[in-house]
PDB file of N, CA and C in Angstrom:
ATOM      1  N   UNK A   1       1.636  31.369  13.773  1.00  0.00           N
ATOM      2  CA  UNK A   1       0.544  30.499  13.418  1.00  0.00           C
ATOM      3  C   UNK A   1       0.621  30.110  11.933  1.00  0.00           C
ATOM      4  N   UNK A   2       1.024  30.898  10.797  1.00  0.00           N
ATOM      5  CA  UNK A   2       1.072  30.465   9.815  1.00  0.00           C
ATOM      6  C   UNK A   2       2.327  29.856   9.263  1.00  0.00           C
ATOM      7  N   UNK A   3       3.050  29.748  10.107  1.00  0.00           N
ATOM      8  CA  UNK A   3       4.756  28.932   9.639  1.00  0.00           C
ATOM      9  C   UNK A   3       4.424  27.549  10.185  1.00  0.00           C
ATOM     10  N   UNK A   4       3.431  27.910  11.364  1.00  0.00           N
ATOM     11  CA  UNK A   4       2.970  26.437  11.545  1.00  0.00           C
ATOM     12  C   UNK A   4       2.050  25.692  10.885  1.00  0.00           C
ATOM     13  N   UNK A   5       0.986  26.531  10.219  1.00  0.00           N
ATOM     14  CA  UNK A   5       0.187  25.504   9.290  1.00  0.00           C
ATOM     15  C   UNK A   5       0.731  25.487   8.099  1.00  0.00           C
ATOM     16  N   UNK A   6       1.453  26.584   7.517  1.00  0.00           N
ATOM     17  CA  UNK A   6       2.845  25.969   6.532  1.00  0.00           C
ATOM     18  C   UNK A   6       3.190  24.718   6.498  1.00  0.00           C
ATOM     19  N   UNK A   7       4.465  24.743   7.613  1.00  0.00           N
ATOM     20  CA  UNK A   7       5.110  23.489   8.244  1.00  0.00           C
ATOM     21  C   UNK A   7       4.323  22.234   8.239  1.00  0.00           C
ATOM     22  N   UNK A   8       3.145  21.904   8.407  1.00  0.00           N
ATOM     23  CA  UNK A   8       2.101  21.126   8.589  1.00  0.00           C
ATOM     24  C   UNK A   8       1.769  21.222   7.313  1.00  0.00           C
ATOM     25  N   UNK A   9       1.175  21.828   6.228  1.00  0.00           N
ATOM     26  CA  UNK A   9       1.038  21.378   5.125  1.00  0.00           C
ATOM     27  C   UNK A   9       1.977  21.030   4.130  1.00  0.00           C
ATOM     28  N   UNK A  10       3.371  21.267   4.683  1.00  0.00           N
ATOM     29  CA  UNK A  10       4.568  21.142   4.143  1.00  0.00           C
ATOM     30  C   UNK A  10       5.081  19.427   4.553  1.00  0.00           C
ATOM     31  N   UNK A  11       5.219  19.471   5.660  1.00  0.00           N
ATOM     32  CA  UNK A  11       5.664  17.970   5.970  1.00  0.00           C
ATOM     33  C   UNK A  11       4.857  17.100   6.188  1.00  0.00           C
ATOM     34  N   UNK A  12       3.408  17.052   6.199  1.00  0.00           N
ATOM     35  CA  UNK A  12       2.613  16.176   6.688  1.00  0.00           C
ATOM     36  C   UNK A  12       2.571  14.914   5.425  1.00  0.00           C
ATOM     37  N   UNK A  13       1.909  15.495   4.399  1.00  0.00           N
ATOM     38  CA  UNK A  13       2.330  14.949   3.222  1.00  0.00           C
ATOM     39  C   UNK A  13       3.295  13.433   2.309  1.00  0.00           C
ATOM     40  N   UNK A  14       4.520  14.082   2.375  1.00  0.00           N
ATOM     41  CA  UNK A  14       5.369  12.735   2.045  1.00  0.00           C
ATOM     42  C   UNK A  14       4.837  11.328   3.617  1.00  0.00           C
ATOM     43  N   UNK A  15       4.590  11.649   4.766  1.00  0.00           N
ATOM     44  CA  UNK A  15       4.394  11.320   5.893  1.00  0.00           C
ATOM     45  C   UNK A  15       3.480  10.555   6.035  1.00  0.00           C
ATOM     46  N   UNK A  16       2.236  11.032   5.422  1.00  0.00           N
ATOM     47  CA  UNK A  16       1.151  10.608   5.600  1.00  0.00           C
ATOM     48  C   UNK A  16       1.114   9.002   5.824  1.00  0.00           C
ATOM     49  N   UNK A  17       1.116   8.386   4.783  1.00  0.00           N
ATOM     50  CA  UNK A  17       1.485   6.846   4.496  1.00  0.00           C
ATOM     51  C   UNK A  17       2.134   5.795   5.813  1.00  0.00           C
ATOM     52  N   UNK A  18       3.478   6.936   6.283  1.00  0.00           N
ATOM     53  CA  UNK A  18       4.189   6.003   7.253  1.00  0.00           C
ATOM     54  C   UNK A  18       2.668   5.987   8.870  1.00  0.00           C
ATOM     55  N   UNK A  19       2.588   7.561   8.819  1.00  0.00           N
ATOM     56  CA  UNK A  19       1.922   7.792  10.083  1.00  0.00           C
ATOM     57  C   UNK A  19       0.774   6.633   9.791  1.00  0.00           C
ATOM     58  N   UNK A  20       0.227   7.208   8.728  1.00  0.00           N
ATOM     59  CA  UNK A  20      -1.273   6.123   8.526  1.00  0.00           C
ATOM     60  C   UNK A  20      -1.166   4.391   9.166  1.00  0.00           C
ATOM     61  N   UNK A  21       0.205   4.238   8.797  1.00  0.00           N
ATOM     62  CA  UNK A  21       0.580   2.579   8.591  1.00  0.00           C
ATOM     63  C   UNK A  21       0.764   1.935  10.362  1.00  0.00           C
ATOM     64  N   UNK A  22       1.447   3.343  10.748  1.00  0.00           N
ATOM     65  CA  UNK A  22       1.545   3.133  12.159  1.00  0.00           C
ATOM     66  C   UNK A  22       0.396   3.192  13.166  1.00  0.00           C
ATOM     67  N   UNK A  23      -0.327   3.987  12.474  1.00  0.00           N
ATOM     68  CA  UNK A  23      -1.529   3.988  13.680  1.00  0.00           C
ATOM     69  C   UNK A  23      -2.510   2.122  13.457  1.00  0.00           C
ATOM     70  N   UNK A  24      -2.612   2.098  12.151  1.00  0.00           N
ATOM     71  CA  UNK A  24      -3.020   0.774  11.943  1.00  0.00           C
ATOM     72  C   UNK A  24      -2.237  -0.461  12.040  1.00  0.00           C
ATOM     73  N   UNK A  25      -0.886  -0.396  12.162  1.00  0.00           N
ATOM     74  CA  UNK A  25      -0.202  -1.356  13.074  1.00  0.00           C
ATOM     75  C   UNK A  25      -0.134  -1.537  14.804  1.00  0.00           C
ATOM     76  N   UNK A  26      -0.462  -0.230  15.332  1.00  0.00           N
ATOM     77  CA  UNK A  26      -0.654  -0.050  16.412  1.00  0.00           C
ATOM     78  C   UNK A  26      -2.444  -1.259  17.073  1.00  0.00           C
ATOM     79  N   UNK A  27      -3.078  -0.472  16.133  1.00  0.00           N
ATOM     80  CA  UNK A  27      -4.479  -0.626  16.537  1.00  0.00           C
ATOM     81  C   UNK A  27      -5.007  -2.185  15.637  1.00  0.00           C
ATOM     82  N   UNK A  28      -3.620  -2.569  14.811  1.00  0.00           N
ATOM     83  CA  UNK A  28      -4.681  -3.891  14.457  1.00  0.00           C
ATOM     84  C   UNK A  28      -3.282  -5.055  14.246  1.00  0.00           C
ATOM     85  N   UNK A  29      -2.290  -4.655  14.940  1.00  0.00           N
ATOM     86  CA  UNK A  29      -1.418  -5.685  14.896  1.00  0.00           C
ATOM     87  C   UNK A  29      -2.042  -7.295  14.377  1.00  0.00           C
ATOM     88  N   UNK A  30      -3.109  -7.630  15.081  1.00  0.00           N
ATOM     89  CA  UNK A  30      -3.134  -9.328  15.463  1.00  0.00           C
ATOM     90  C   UNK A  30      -3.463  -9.174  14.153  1.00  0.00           C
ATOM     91  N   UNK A  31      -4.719  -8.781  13.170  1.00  0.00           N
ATOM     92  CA  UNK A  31      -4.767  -8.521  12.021  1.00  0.00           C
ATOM     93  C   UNK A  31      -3.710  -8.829  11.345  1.00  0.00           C
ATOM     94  N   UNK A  32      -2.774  -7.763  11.269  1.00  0.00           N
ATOM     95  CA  UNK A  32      -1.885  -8.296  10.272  1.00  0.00           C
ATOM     96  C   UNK A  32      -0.874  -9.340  10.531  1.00  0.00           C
ATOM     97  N   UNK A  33      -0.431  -9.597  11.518  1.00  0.00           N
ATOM     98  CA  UNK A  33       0.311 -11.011  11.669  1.00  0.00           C
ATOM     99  C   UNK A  33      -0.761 -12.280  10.884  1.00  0.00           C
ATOM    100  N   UNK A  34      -1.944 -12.282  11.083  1.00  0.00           N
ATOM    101  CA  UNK A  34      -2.748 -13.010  10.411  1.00  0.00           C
ATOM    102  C   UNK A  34      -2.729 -13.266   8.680  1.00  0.00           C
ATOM    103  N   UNK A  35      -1.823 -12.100   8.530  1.00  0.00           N
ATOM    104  CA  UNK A  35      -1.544 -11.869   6.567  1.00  0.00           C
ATOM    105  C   UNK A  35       0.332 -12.836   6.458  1.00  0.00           C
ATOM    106  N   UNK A  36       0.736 -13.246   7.706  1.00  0.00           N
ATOM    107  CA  UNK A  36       2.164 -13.191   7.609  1.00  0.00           C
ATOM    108  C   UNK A  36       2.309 -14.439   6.466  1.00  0.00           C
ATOM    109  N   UNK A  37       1.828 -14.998   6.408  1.00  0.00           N
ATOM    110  CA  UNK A  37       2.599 -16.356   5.756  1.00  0.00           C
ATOM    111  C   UNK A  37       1.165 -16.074   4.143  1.00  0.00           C
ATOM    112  N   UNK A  38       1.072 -15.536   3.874  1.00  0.00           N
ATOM    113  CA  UNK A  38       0.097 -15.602   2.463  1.00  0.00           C
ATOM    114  C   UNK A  38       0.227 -14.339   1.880  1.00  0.00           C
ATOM    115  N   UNK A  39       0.591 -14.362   0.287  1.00  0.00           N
ATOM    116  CA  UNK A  39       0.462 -13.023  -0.699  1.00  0.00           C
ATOM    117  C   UNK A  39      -0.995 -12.390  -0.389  1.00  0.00           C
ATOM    118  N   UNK A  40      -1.140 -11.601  -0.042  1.00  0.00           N
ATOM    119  CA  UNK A  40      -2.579 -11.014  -0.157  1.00  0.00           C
ATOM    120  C   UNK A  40      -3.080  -9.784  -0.022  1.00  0.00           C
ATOM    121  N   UNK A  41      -4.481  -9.368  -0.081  1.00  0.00           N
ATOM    122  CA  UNK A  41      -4.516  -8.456  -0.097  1.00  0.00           C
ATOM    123  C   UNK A  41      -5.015  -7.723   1.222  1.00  0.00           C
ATOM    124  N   UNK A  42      -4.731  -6.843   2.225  1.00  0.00           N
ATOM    125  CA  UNK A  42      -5.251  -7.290   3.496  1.00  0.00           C
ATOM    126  C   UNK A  42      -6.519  -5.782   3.925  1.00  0.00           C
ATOM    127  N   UNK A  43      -6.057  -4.705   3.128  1.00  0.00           N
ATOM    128  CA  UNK A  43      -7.332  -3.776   2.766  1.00  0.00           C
ATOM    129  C   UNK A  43      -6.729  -2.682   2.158  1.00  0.00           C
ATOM    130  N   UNK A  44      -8.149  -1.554   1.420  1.00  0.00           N
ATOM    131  CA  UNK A  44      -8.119  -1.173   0.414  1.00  0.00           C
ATOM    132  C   UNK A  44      -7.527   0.243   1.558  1.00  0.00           C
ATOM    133  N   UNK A  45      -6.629   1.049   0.710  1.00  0.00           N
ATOM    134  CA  UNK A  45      -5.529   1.570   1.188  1.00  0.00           C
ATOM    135  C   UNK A  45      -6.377   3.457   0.872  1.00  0.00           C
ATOM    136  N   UNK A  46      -6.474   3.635  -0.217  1.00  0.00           N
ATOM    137  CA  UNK A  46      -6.467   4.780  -1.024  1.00  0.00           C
ATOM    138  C   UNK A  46      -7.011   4.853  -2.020  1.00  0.00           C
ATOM    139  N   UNK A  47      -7.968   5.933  -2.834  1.00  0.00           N
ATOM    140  CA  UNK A  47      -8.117   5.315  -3.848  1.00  0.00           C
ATOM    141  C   UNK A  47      -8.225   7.311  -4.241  1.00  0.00           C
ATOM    142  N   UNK A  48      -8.044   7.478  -5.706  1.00  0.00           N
ATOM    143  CA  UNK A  48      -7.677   8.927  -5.921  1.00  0.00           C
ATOM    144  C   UNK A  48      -8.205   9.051  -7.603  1.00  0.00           C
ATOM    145  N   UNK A  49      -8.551  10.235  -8.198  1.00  0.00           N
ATOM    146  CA  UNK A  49      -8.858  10.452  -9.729  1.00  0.00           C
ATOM    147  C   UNK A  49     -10.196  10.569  -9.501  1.00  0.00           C
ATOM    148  N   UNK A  50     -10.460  10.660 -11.240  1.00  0.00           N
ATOM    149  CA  UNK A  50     -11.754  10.491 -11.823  1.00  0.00           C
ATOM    150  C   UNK A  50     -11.431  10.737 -13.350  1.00  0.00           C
ATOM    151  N   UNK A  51     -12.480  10.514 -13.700  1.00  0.00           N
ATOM    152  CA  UNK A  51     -13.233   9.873 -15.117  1.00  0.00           C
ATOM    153  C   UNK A  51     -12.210   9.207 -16.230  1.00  0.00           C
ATOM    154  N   UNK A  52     -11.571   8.188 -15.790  1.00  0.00           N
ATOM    155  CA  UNK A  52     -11.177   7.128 -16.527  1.00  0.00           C
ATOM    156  C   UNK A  52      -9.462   7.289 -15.980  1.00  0.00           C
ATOM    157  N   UNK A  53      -9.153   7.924 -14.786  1.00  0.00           N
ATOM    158  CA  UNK A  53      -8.078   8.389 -14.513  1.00  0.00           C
ATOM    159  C   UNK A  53      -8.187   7.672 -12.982  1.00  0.00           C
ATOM    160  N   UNK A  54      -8.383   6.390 -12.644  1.00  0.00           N
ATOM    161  CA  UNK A  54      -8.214   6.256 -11.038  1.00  0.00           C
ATOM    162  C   UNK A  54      -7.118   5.703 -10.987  1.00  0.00           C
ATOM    163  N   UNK A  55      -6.796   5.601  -9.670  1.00  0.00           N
ATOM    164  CA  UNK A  55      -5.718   5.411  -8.783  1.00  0.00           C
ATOM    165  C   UNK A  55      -6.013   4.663  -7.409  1.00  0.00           C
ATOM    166  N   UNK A  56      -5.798   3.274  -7.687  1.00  0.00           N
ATOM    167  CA  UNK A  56      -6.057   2.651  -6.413  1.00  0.00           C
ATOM    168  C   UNK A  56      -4.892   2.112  -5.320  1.00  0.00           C
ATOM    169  N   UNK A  57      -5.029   2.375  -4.226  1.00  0.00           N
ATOM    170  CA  UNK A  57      -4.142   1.875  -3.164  1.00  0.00           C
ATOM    171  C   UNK A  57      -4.156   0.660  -2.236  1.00  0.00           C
ATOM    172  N   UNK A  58      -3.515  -0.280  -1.729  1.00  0.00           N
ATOM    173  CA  UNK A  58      -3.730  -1.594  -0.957  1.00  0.00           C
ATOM    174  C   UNK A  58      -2.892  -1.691  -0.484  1.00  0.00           C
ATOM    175  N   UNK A  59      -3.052  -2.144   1.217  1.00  0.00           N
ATOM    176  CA  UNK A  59      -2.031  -2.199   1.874  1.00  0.00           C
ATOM    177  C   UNK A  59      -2.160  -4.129   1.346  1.00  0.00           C
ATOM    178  N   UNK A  60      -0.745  -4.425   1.663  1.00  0.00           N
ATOM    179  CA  UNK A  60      -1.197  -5.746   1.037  1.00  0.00           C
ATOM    180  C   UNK A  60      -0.071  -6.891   1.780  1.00  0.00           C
ATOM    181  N   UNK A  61       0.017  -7.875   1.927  1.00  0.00           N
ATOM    182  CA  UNK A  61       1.124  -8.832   2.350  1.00  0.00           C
ATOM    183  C   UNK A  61       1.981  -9.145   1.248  1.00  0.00           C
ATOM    184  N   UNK A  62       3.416  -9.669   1.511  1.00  0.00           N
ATOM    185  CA  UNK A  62       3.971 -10.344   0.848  1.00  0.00           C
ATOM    186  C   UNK A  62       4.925 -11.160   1.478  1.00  0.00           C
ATOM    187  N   UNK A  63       5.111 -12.207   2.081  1.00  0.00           N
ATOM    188  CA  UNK A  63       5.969 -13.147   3.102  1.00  0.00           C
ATOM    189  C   UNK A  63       7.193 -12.674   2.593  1.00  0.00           C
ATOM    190  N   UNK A  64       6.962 -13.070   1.295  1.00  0.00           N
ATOM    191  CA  UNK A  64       8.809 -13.230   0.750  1.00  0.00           C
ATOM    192  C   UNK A  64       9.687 -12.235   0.616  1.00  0.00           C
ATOM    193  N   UNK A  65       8.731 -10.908   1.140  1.00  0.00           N
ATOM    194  CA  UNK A  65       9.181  -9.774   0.883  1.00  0.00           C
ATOM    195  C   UNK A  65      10.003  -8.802  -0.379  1.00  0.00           C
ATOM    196  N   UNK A  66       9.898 -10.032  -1.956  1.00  0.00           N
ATOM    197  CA  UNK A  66      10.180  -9.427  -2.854  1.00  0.00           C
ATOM    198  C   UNK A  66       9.190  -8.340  -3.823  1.00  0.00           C
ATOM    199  N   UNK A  67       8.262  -7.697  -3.442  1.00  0.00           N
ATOM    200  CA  UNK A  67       7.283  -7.749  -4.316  1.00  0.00           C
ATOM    201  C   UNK A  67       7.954  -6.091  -4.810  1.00  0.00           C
ATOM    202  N   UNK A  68       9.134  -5.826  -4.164  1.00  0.00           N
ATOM    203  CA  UNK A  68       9.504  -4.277  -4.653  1.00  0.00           C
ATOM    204  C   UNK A  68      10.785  -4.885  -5.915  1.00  0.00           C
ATOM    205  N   UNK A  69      11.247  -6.084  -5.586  1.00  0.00           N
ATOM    206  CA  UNK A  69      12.177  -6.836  -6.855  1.00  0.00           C
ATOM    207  C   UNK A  69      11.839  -6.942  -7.723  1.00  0.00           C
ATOM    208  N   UNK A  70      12.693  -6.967  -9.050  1.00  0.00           N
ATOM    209  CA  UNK A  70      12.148  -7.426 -10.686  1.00  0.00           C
ATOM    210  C   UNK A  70      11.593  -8.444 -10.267  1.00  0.00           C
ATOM    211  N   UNK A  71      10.519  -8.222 -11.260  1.00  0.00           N
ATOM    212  CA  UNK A  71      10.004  -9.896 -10.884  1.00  0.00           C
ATOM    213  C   UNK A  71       9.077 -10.063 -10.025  1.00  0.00           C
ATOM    214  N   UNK A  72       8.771  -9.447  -9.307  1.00  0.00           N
ATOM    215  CA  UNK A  72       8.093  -9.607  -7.615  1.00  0.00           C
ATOM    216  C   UNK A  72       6.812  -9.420  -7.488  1.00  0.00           C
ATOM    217  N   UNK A  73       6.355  -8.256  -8.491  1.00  0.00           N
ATOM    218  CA  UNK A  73       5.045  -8.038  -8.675  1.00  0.00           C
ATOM    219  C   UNK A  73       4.229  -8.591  -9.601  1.00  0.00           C
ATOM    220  N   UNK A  74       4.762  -9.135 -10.354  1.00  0.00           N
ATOM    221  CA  UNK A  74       4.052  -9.817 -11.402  1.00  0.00           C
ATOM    222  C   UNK A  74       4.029 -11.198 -10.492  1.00  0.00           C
ATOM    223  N   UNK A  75       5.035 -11.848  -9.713  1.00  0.00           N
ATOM    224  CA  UNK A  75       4.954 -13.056  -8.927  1.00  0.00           C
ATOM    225  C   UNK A  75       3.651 -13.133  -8.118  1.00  0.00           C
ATOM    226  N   UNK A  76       3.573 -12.064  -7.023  1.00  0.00           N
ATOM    227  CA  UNK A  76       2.803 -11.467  -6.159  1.00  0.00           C
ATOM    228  C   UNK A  76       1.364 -11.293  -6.779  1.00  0.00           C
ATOM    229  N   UNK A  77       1.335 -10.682  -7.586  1.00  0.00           N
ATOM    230  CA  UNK A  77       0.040 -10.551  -8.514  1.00  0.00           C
ATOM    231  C   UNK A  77      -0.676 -11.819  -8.925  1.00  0.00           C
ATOM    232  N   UNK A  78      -0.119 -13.136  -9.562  1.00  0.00           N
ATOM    233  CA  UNK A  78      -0.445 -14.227 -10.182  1.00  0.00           C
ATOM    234  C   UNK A  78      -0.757 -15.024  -8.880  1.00  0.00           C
ATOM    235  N   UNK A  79      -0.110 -14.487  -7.552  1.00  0.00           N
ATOM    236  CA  UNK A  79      -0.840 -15.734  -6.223  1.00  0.00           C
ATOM    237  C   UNK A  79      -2.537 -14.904  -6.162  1.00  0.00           C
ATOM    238  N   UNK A  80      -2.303 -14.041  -6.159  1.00  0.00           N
ATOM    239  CA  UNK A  80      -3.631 -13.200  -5.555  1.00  0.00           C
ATOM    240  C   UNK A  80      -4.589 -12.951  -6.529  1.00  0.00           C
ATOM    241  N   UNK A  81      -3.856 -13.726  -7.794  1.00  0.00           N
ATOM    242  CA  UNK A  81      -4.935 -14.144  -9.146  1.00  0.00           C
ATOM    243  C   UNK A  81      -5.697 -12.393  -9.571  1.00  0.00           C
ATOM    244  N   UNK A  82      -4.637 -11.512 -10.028  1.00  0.00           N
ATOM    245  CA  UNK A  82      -4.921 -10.708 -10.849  1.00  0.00           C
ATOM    246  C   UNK A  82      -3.948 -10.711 -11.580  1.00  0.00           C
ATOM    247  N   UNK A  83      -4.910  -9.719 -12.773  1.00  0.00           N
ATOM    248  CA  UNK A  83      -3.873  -9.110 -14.080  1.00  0.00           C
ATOM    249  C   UNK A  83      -3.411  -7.651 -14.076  1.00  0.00           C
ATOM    250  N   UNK A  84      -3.711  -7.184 -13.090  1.00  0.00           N
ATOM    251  CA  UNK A  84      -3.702  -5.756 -12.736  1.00  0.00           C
ATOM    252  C   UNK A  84      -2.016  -5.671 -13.107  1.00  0.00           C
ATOM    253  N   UNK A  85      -1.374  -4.028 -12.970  1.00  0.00           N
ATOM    254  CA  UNK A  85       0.039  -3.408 -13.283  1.00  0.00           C
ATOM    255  C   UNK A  85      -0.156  -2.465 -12.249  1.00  0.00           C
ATOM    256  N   UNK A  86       1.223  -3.370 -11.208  1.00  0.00           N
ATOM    257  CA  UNK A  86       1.425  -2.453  -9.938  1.00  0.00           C
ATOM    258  C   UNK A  86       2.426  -1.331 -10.689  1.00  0.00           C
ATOM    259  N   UNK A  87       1.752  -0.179 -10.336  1.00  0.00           N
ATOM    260  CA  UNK A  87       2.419   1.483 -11.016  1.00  0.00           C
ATOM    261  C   UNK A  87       3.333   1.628  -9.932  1.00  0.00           C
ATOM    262  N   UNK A  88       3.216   0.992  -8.712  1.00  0.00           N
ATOM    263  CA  UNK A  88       4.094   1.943  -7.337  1.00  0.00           C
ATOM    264  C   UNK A  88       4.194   0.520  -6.419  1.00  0.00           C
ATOM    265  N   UNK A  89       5.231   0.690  -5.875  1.00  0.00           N
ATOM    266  CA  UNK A  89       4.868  -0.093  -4.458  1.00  0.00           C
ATOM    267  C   UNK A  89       5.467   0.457  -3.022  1.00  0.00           C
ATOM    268  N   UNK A  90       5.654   0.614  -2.220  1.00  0.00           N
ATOM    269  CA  UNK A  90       6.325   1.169  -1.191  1.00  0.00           C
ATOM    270  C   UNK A  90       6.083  -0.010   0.540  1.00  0.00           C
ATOM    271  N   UNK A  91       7.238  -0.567   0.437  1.00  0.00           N
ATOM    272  CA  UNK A  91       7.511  -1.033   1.836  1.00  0.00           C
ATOM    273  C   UNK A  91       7.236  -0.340   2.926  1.00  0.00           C
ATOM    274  N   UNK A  92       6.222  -0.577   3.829  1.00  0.00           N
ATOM    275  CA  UNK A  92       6.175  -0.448   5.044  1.00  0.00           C
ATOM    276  C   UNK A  92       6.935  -1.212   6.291  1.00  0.00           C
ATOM    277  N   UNK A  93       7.283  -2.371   5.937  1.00  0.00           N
ATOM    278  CA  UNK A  93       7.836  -3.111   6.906  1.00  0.00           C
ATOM    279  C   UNK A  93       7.956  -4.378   6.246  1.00  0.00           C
ATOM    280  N   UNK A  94       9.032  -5.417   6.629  1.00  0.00           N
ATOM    281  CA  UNK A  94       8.814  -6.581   6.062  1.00  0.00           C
ATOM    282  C   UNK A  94       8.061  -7.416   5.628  1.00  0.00           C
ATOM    283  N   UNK A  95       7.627  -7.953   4.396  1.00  0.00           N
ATOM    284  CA  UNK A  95       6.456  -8.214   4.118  1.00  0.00           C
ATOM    285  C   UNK A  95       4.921  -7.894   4.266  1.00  0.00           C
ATOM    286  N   UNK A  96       4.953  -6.384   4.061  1.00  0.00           N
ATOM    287  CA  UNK A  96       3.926  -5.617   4.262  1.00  0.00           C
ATOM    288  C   UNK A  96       4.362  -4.261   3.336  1.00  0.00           C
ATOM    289  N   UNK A  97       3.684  -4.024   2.663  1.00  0.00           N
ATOM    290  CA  UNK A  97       3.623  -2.966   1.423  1.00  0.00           C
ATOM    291  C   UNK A  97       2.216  -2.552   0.948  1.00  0.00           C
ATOM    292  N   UNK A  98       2.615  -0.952   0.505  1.00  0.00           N
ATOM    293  CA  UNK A  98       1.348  -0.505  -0.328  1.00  0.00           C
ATOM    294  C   UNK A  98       1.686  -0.806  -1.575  1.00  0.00           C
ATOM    295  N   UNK A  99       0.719  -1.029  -2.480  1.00  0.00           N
ATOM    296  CA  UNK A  99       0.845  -0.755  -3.833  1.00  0.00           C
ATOM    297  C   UNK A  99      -0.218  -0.262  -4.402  1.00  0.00           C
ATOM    298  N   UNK A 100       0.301   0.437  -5.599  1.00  0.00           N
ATOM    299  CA  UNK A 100      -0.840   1.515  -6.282  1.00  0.00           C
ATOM    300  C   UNK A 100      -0.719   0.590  -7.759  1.00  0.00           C
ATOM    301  N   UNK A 101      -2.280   0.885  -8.494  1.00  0.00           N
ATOM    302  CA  UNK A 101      -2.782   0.359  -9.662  1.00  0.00           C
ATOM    303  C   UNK A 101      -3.171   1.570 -10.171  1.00  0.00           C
ATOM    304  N   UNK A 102      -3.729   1.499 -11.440  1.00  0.00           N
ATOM    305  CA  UNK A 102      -3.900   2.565 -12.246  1.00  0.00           C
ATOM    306  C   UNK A 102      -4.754   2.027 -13.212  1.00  0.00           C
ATOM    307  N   UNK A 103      -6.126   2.639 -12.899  1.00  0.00           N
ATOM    308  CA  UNK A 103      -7.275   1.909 -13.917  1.00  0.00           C
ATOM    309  C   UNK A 103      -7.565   0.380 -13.711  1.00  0.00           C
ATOM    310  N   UNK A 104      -7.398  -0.050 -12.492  1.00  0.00           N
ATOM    311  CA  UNK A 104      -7.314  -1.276 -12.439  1.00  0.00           C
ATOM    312  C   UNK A 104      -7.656  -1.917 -11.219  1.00  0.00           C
ATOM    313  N   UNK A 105      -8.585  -1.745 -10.394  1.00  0.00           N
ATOM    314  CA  UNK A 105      -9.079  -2.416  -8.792  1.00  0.00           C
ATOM    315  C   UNK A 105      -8.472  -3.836  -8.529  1.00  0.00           C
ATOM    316  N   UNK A 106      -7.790  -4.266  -7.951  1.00  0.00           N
ATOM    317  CA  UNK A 106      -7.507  -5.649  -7.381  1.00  0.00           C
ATOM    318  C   UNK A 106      -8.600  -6.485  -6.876  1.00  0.00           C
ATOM    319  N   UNK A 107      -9.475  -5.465  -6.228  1.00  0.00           N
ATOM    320  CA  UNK A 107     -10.948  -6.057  -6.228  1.00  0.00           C
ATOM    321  C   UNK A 107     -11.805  -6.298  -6.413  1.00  0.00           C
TER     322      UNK A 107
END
């Protein structure tokens, strides 16, 4: 019992993100095909910290699928009309990514 909640607090972790992404691709597909052709933001992902230390998350579109390229996030950023500094981004699937901000809400 405890190699298993080990194991489980051991691998669940790095995981989390993909599993999360899948259950909400599962359960809201038409949703996001609806993000396919526009930079945007399609909902608020995560959000982590406190007192002048946050950390925000967004699952978000990107058609062109560069927004993990030099260049890409600052591109990506200026359609969706912020000034925010993507700290992270991580591909889920083609033109569909999280990205993390830092002190900085997209919304």
């Amino acid at each position: 019992m405890l190699t298993l909640i080990g194991g489980t607090f051991w691998a669940v972790p790095p995981l989390k993100d993909e599993l999360r992404f899948l259950t909400v691709s599962l359960t809201h597909n038409d949703a996001l095909r609806g993000f396919g052709d526009k930079d945007a933001i399609i909902l608020d992902w995560e959000s982590w910290g406190m007192a002048g230390m946050e950390n925000d998350a967004y699952l978000v579109s990107n058609p062109s699928d560069t927004l993990a390229e030099d260049g890409g996030a600052s591109e990506w950023l200026r359609h969706v009309g912020s000034s925010c500094e993507i700290v992270a981004s991580k591909r889920m699937r083609r033109g569909i990514f999280i990205v993390t901000t830092h002190n900085c809400p997209l919304r």
